[in-house]
N, C-alpha and C. Protein backbone atom coordinates (compact mmCIF):
# COMPACT_ATOMS: atom_id res chain seq x y z
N UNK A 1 -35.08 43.95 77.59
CA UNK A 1 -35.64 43.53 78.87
C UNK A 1 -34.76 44.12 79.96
N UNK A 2 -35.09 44.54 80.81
CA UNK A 2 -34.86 45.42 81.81
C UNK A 2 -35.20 45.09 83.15
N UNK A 3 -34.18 43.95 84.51
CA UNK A 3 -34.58 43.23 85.48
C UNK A 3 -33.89 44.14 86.66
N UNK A 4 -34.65 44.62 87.51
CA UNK A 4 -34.10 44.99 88.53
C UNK A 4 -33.57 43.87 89.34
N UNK A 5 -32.30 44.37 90.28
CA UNK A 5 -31.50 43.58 90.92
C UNK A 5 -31.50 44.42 92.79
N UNK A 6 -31.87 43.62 93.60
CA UNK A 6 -32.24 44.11 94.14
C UNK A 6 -32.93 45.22 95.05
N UNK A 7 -32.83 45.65 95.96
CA UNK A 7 -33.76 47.03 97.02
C UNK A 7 -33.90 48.14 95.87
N UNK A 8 -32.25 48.61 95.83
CA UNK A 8 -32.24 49.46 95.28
C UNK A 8 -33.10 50.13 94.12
N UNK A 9 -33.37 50.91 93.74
CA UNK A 9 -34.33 51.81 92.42
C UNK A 9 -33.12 53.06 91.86
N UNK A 10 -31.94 52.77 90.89
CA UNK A 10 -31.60 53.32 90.42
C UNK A 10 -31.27 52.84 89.50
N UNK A 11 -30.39 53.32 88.37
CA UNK A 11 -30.37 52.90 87.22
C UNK A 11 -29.04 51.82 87.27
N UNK A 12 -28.10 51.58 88.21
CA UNK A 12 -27.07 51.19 87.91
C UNK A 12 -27.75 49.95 88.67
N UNK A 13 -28.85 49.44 89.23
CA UNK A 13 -29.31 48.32 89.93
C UNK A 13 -29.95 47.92 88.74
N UNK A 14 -30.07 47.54 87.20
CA UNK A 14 -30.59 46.95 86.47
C UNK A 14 -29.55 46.17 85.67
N UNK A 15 -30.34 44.96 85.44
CA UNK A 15 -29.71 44.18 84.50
C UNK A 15 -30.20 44.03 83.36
N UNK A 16 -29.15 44.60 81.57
CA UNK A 16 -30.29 44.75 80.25
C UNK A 16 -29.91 43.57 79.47
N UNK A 17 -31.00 43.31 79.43
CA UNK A 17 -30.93 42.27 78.45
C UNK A 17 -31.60 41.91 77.24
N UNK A 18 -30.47 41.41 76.19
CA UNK A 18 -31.25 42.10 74.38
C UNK A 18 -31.41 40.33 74.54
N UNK A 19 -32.71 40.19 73.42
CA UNK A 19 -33.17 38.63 72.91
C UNK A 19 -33.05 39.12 71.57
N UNK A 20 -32.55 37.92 70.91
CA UNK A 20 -31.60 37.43 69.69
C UNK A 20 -32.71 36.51 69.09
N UNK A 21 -33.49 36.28 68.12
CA UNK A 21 -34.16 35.24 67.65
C UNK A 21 -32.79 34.62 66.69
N UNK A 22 -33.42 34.49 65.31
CA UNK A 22 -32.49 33.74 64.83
C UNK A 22 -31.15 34.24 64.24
N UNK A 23 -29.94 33.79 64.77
CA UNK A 23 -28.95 34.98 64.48
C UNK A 23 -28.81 34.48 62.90
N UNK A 24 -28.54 33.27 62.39
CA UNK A 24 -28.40 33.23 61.11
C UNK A 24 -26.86 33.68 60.95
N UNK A 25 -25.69 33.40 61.52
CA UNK A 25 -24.30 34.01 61.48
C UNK A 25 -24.29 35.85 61.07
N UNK A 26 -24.93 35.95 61.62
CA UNK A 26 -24.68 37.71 61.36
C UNK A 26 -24.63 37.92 62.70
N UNK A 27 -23.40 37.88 63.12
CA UNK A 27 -23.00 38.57 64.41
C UNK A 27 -22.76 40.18 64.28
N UNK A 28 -22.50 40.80 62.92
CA UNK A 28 -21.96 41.98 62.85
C UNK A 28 -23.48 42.84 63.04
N UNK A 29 -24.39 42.43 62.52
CA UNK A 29 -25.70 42.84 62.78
C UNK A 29 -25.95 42.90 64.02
N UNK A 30 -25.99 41.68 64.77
CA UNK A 30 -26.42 42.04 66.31
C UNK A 30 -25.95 42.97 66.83
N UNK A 31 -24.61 43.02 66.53
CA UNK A 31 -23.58 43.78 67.51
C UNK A 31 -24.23 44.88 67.26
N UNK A 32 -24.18 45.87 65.87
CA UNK A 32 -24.42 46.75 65.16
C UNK A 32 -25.63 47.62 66.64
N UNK A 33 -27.05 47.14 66.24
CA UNK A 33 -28.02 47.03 67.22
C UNK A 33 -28.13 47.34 68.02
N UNK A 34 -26.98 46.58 68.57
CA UNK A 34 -27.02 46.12 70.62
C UNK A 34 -26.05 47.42 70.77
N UNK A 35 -25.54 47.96 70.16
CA UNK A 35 -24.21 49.15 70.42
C UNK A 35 -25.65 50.43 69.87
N UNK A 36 -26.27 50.69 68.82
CA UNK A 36 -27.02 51.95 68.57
C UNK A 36 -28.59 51.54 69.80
N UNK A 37 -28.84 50.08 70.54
CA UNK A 37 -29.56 50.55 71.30
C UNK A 37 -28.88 51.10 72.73
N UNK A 38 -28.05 50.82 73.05
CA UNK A 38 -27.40 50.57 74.17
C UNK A 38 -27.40 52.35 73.93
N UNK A 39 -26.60 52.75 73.16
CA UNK A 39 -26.43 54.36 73.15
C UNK A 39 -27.66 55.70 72.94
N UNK A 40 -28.95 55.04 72.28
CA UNK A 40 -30.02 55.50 72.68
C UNK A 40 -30.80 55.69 73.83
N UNK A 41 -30.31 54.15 74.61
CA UNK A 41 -31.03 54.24 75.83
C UNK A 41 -29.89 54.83 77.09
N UNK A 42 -28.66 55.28 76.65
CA UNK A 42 -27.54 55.13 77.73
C UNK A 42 -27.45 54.25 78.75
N UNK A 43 -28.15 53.33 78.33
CA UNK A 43 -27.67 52.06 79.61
C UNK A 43 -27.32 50.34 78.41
N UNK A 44 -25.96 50.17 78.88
CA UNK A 44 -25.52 49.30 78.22
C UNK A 44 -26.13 48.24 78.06
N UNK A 45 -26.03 47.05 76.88
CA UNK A 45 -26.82 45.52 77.59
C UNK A 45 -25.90 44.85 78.13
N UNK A 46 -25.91 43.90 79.00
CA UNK A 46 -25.29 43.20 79.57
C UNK A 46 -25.21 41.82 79.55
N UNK A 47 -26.56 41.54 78.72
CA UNK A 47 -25.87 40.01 78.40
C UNK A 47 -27.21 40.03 77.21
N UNK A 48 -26.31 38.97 76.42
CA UNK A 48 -27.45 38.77 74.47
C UNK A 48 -27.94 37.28 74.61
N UNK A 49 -29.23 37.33 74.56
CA UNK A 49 -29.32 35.53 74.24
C UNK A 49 -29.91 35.28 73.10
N UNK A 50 -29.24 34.25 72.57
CA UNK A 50 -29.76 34.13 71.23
C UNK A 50 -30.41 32.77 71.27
N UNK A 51 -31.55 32.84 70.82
CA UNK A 51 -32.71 31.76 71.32
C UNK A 51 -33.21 31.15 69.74
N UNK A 52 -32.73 31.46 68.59
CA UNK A 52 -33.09 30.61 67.47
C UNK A 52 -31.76 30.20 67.10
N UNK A 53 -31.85 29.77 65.50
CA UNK A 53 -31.05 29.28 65.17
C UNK A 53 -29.38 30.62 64.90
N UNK A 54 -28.51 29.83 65.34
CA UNK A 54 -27.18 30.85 65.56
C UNK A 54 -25.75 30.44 64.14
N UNK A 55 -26.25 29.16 63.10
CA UNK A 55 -25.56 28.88 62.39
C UNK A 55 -23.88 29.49 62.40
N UNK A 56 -23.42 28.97 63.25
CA UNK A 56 -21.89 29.40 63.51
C UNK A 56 -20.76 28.74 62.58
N UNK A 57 -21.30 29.04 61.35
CA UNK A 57 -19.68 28.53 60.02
C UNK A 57 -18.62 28.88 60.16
N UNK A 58 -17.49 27.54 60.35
CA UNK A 58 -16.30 28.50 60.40
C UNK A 58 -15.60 28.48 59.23
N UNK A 59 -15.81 27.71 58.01
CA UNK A 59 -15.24 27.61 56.69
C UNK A 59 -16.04 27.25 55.94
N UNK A 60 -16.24 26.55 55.04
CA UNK A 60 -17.09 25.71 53.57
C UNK A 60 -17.28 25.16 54.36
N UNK A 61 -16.37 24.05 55.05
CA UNK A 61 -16.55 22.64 55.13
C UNK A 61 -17.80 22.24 56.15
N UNK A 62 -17.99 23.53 56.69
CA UNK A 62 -19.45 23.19 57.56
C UNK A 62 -20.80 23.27 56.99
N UNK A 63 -20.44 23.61 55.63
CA UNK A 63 -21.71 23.58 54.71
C UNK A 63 -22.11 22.10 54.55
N UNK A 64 -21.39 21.40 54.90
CA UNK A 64 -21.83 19.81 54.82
C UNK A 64 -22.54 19.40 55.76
N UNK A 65 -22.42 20.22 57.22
CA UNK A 65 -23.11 19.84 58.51
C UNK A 65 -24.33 20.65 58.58
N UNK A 66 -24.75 21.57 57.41
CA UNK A 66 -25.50 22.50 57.47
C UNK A 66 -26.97 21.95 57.27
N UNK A 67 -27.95 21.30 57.62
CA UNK A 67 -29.59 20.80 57.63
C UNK A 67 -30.10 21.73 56.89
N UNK A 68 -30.29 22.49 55.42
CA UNK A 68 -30.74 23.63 54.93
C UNK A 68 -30.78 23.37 53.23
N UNK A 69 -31.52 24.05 53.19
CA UNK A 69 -31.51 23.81 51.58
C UNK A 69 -30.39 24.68 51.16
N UNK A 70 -29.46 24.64 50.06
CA UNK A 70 -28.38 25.26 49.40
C UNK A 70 -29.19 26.66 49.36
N UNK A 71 -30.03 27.04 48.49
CA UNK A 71 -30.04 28.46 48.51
C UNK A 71 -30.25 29.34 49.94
N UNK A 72 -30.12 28.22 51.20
CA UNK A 72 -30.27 29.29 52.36
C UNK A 72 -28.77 29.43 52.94
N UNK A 73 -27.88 28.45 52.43
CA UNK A 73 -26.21 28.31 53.01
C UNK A 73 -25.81 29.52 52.78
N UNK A 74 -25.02 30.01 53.45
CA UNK A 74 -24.45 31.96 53.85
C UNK A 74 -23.83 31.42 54.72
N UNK A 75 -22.14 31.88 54.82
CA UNK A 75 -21.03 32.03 55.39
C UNK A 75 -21.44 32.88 56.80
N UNK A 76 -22.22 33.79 56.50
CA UNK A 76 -22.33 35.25 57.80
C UNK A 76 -21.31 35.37 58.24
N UNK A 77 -20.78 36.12 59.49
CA UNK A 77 -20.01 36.62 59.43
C UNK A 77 -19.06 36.20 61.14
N UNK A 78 -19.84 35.35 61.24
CA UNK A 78 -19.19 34.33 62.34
C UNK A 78 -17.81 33.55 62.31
N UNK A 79 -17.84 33.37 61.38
CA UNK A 79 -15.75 32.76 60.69
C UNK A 79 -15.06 33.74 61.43
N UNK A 80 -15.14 35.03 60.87
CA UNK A 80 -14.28 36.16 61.69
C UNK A 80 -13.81 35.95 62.91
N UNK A 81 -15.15 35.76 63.79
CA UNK A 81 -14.89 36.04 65.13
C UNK A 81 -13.90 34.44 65.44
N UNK A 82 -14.80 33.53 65.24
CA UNK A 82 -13.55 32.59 65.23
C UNK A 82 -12.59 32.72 65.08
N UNK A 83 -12.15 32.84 63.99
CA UNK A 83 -10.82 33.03 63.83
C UNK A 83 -10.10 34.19 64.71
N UNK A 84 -10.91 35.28 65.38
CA UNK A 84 -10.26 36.00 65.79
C UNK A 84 -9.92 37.48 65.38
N UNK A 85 -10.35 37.52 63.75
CA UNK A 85 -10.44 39.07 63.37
C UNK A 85 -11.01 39.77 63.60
N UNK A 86 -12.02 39.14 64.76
CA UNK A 86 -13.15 40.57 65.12
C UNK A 86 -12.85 40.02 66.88
């Protein structure tokens, strides 16, 4: 999505913006995406919203807070960033 920001009509007067359905802890995916669209279109995004479910695990122990049936529980890759390795 692509919002112009005021008078102006050039390219640096837009604001891009990527929609996120359900991230499902795969942040490395979005990113992935948002970096090969951003470089296709040469205009960066500037802000991600993620509008479904974003399951943000930061260890096991949130598999207990998790509303899901066991065969859908997946770590993804959201721990990382928590913690800080990404």
């Amino acid at each position: 999505i692509r919002i112009e920001n005021g008078d102006r009509n050039d390219e640096d007067n837009f604001l891009t913006i990527a929609v996120e359905g359900c991230a499902h802890g795969n942040l490395d995916e979005i990113y992935r995406a948002i970096s090969e669209s951003s470089q296709a279109q040469t205009q960066p995004v500037d802000l991600l919203l993620c509008c479904g479910d974003f399951q943000s695990l930061r260890n096991e122990a949130d598999y207990d807070t998790l509303a899901v049936p066991d065969k859908y529980k997946s770590m993804g890759d959201f721990y990382k960033y928590y913690k800080g390795e990404k």
